[in-house]
N, C-alpha and C. Protein backbone atom coordinates (compact mmCIF):
# COMPACT_ATOMS: atom_id res chain seq x y z
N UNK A 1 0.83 -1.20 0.00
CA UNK A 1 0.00 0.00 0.00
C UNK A 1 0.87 1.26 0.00
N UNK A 2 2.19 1.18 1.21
CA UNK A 2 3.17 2.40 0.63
C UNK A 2 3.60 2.79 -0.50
N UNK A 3 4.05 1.87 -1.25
CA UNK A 3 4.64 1.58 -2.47
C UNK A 3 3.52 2.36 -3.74
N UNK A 4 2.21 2.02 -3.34
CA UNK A 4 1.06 2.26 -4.60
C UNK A 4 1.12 3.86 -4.00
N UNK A 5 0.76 4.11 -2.85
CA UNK A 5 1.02 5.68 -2.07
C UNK A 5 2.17 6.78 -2.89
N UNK A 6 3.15 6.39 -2.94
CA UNK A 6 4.14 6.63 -3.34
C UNK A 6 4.13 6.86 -4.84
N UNK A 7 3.62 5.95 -5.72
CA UNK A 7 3.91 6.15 -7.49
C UNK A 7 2.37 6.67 -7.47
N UNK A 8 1.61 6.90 -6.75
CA UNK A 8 0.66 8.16 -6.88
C UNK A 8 1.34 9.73 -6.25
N UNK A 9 2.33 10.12 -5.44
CA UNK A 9 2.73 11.28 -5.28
C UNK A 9 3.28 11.28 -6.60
N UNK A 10 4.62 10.48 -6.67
CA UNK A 10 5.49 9.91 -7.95
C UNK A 10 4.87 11.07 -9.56
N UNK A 11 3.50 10.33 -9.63
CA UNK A 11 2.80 10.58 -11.18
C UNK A 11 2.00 11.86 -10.87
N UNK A 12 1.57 12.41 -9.58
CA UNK A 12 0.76 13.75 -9.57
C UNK A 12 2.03 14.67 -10.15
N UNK A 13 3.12 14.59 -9.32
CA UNK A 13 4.17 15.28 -9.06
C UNK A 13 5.06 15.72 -10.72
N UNK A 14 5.14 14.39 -10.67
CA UNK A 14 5.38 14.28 -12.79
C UNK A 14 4.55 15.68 -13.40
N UNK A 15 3.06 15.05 -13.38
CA UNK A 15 1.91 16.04 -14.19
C UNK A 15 2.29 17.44 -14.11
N UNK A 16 2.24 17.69 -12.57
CA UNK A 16 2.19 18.55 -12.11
C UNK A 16 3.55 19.57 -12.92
N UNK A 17 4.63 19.18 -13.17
CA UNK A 17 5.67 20.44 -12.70
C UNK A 17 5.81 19.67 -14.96
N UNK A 18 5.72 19.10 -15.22
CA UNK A 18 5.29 19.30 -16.64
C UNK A 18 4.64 20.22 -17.23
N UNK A 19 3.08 20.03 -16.80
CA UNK A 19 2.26 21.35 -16.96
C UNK A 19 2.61 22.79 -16.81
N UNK A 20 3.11 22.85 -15.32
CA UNK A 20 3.61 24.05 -14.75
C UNK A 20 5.03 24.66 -16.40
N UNK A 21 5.49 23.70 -16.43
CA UNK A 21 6.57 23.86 -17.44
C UNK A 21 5.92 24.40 -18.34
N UNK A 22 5.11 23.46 -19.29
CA UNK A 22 4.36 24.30 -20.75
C UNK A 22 3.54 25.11 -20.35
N UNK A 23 3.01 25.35 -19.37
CA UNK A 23 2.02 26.92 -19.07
C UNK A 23 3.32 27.99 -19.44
N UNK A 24 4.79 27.74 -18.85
CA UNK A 24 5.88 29.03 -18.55
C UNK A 24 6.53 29.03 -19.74
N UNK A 25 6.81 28.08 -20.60
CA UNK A 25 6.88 27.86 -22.48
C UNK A 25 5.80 28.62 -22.62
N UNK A 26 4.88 28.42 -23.16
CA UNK A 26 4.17 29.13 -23.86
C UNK A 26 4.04 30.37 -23.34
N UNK A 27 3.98 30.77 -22.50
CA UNK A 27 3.80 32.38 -22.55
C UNK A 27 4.89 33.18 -22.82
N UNK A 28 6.28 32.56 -22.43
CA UNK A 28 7.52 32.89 -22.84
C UNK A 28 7.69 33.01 -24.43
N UNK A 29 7.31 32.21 -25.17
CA UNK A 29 7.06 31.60 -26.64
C UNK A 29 5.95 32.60 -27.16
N UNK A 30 4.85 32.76 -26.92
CA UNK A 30 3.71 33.62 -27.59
C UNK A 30 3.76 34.96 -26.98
N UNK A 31 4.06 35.55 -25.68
CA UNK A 31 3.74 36.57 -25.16
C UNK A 31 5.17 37.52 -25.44
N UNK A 32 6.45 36.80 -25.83
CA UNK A 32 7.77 37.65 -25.25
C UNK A 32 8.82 37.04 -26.89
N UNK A 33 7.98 35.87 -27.58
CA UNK A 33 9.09 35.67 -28.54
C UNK A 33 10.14 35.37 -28.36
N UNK A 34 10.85 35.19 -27.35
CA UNK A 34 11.94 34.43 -27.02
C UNK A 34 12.39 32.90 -27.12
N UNK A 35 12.89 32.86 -28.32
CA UNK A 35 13.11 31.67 -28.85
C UNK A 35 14.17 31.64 -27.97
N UNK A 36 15.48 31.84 -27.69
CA UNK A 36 16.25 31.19 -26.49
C UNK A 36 15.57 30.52 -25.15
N UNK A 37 14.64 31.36 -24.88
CA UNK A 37 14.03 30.56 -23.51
C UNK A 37 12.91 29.84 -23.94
N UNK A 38 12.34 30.42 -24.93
CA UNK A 38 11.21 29.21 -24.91
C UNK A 38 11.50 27.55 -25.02
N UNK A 39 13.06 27.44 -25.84
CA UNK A 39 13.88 26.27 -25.89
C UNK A 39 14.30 25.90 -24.44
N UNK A 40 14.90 26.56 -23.61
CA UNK A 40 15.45 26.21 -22.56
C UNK A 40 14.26 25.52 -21.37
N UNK A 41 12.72 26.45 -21.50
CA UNK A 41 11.61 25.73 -20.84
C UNK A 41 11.56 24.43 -21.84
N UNK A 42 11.75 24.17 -23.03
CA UNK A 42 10.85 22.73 -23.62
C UNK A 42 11.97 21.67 -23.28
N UNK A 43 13.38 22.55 -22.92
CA UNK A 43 14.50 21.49 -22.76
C UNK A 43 14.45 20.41 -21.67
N UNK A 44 13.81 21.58 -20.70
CA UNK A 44 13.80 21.07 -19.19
C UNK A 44 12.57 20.25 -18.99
N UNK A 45 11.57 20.73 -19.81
CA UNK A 45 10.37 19.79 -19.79
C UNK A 45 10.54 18.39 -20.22
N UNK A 46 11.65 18.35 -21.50
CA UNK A 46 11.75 16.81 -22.15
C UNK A 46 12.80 16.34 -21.21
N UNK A 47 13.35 17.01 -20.44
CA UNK A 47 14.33 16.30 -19.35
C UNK A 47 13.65 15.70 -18.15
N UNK A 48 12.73 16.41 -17.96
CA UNK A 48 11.95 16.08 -16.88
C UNK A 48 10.94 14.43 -17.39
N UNK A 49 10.67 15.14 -18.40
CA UNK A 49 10.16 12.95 -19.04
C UNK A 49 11.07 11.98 -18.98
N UNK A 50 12.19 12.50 -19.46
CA UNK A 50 13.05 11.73 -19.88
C UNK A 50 13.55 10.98 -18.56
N UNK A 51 14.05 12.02 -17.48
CA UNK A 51 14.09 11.48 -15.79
C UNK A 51 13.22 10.49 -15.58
N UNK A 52 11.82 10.08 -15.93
CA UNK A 52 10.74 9.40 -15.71
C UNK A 52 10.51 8.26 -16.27
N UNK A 53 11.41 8.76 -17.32
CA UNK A 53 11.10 7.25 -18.39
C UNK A 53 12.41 6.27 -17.60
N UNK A 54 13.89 7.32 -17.45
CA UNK A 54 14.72 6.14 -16.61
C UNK A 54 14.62 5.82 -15.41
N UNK A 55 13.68 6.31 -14.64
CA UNK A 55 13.37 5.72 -13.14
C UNK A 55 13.38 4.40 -13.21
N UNK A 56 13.11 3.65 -12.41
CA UNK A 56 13.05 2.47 -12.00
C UNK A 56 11.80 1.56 -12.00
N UNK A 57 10.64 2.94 -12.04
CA UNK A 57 9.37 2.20 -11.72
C UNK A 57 9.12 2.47 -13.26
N UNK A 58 8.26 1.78 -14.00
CA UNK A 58 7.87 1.78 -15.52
C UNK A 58 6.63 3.05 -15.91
N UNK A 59 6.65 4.12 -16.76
CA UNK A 59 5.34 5.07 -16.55
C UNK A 59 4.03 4.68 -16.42
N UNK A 60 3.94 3.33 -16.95
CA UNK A 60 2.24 2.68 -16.89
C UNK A 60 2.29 2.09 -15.47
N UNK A 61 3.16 1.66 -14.83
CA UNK A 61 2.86 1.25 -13.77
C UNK A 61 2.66 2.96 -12.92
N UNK A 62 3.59 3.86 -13.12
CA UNK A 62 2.55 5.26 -12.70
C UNK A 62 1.53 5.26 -12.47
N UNK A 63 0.84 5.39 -13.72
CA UNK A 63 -0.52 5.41 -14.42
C UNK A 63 -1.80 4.60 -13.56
N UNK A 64 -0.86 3.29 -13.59
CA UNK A 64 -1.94 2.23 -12.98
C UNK A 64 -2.24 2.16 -11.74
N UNK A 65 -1.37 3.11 -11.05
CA UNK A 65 -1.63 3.59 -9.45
C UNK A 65 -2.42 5.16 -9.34
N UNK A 66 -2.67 5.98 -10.37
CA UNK A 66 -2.85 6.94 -10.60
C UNK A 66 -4.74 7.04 -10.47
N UNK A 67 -5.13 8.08 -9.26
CA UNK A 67 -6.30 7.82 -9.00
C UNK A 67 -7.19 8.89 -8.62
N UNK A 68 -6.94 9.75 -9.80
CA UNK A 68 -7.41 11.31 -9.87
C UNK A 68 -8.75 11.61 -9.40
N UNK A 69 -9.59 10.37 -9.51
CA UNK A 69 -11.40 10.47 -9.00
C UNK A 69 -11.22 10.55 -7.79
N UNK A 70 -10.42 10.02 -7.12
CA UNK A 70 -10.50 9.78 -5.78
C UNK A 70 -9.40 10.89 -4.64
N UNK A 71 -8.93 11.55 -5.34
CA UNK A 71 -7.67 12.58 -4.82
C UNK A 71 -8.58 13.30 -4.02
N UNK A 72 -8.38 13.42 -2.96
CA UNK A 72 -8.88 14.35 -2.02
C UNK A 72 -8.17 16.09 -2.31
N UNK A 73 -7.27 15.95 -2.85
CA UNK A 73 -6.92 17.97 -2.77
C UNK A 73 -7.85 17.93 -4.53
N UNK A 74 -8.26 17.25 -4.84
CA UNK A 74 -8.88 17.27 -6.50
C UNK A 74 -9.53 18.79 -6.88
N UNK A 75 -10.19 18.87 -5.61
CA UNK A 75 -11.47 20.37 -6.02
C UNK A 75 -11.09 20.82 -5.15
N UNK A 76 -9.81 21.33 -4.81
CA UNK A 76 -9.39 22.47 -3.88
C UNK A 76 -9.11 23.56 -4.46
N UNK A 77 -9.84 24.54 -4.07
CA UNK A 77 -9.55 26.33 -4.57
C UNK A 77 -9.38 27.02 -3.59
N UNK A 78 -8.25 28.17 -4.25
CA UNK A 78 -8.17 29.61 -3.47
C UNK A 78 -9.34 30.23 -3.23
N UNK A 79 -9.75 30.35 -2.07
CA UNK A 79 -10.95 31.58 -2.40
C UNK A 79 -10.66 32.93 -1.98
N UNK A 80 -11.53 33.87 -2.46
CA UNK A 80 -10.93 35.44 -2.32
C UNK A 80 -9.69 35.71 -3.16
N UNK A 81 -9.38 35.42 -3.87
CA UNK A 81 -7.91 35.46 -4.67
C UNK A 81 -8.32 36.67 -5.94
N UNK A 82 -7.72 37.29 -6.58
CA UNK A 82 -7.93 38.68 -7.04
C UNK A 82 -7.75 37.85 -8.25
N UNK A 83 -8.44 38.65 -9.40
CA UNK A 83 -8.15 37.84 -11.04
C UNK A 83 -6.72 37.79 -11.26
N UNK A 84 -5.99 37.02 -12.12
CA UNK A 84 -5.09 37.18 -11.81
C UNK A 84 -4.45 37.51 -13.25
N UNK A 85 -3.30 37.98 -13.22
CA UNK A 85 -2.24 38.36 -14.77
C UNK A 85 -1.51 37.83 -15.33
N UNK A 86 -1.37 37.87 -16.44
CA UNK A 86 -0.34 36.84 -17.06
C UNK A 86 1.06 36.55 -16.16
N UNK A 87 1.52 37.60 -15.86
CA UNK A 87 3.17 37.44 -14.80
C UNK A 87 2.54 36.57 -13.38
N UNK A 88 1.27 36.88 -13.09
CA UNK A 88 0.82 35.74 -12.33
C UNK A 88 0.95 34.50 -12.26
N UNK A 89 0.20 34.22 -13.34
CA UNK A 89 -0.01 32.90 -14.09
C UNK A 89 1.45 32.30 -13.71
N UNK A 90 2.44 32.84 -14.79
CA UNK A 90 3.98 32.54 -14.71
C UNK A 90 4.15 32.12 -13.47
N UNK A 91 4.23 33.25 -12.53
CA UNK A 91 4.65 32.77 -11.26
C UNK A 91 4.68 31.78 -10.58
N UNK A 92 2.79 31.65 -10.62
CA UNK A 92 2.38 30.37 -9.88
C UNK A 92 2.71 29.12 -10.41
N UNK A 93 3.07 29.50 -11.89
CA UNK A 93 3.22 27.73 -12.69
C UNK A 93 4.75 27.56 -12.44
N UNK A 94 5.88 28.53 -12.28
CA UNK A 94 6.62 28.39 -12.49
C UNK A 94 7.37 27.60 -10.45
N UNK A 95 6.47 28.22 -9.19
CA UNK A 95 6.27 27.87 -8.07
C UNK A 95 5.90 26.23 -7.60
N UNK A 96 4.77 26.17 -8.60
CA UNK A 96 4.38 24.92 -8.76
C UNK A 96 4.91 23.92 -9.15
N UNK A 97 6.17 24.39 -10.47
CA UNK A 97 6.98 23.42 -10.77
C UNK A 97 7.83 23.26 -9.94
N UNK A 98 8.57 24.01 -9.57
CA UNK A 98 10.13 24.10 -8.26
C UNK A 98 9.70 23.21 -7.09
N UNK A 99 8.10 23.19 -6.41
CA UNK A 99 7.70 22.60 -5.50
C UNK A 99 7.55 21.09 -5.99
N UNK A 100 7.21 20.76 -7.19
CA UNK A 100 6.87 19.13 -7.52
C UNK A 100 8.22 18.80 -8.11
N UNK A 101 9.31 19.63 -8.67
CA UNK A 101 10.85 19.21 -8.76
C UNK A 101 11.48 18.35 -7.26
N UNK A 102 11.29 19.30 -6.24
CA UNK A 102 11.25 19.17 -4.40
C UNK A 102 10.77 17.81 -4.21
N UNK A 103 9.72 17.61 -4.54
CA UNK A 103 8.83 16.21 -3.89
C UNK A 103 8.98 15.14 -4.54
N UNK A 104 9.87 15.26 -6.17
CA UNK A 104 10.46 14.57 -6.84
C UNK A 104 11.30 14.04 -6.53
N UNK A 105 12.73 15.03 -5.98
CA UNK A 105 13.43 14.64 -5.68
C UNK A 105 13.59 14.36 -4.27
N UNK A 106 12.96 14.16 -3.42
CA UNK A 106 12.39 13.59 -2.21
C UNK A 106 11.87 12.15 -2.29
N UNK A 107 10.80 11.96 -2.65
CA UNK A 107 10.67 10.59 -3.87
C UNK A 107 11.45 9.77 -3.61
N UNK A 108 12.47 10.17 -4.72
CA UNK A 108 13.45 9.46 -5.28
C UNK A 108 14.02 8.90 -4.05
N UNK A 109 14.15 9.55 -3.71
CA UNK A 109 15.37 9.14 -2.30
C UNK A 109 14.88 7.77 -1.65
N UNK A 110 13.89 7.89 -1.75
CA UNK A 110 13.57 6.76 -0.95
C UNK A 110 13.04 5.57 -2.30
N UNK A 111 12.43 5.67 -3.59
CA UNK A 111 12.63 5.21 -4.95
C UNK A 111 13.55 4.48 -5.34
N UNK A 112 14.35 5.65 -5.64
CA UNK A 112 15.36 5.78 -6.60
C UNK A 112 16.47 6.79 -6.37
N UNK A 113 17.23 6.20 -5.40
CA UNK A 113 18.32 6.90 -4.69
C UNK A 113 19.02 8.05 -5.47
N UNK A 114 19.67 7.32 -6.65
CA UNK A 114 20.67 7.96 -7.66
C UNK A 114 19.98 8.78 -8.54
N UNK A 115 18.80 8.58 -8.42
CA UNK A 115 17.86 9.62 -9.65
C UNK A 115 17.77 10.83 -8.91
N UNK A 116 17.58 11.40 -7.43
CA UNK A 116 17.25 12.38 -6.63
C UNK A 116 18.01 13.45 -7.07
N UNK A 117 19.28 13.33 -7.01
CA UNK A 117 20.33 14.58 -7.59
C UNK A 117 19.38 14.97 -8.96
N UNK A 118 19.24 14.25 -9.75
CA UNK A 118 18.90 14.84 -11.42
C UNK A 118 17.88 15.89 -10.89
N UNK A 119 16.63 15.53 -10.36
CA UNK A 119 15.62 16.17 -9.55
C UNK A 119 15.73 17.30 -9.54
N UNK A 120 16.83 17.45 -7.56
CA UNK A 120 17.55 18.68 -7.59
C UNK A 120 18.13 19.38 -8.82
N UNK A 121 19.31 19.04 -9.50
CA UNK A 121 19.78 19.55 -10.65
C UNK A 121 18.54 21.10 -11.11
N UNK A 122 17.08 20.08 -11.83
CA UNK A 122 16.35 20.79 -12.68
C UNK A 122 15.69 21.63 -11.55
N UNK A 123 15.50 21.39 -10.60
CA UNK A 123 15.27 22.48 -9.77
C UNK A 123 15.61 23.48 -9.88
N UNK A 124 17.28 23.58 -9.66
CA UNK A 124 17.95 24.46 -9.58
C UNK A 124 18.18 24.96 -10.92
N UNK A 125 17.97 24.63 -12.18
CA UNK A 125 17.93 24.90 -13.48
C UNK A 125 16.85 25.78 -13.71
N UNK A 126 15.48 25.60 -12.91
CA UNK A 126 14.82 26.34 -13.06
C UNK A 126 14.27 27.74 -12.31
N UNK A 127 15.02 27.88 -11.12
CA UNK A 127 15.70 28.52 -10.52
C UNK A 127 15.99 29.84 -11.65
N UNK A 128 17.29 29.27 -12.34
CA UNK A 128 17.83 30.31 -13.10
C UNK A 128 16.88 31.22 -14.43
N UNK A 129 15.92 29.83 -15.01
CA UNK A 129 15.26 30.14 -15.95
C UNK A 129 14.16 31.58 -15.09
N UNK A 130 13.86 30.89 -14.24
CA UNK A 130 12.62 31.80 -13.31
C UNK A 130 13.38 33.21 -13.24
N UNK A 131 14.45 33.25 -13.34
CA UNK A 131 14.93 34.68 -13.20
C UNK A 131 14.71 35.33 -14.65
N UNK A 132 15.53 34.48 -15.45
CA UNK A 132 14.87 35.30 -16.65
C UNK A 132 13.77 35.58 -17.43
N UNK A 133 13.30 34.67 -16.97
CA UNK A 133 11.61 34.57 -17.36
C UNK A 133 11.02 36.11 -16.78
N UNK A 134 10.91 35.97 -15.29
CA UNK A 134 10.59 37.28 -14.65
C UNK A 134 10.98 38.21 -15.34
N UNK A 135 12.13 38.91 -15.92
CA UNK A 135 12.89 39.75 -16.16
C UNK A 135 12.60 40.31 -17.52
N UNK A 136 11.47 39.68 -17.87
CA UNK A 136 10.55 39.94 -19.45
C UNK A 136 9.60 40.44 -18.76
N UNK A 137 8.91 40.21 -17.55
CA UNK A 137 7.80 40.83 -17.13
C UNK A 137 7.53 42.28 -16.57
């Protein structure tokens, strides 16, 4: 039951800082034209699969633990939260990813020992991107 526990944080965590990734591509890409960064977000995004595909556990076995009807944070919202702006948007996707990079490489540790560093690594990769990203806004 730990184990199934686990490649469900595992595959939210995946989704999660993927998405967060192509939300911060594309607006970088359509809103700012920056073909240097919009490459450097799709780089880190196919790195971030790519980390997933060499884990240890197989992606369908992800999948097959993966139990989105039943997720208790599923229909959780901010309430009172002000509309929000595109540099918003960024922010939060780009927050969202750094935090599921974190729980990734946390994961791992107990996973997939030797995979945890890569984790960290893109963390901290995105770290740098987040600066320049901001720095268009």
């Amino acid at each position: 039951m730990i184990r199934s526990k686990a490649l469900r944080l595992i595959d939210a965590n995946l989704n999660r800082a993927k998405e967060g990734l192509r939300v911060a591509e594309d607006l970088i890409r359509f809103f700012y034209d920056d073909r240097s960064l919009t490459v450097a977000f799709k780089r880190l995004r196919h790195d971030c699969t790519k980390a997933i595909l060499e884990f240890p556990v197989p992606y369908r076995t992800l999948i097959r633990h993966r139990e989105s009807g039943k997720d208790v944070g599923r229909k959780s919202r901010i309430a009172g939260k002000k509309k929000p702006n595109w540099k918003d948007i960024l922010i939060s996707n780009l927050k969202r990813t750094e935090e599921s990079f974190r729980v990734l490489e946390e994961a791992a540790k107990v996973i997939a020992p030797r995979k945890s560093a890569r984790f960290q690594a893109m963390r901290f990769q995105l770290y740098e991107l987040e600066k320049r990203a901001l720095g268009k806004f």
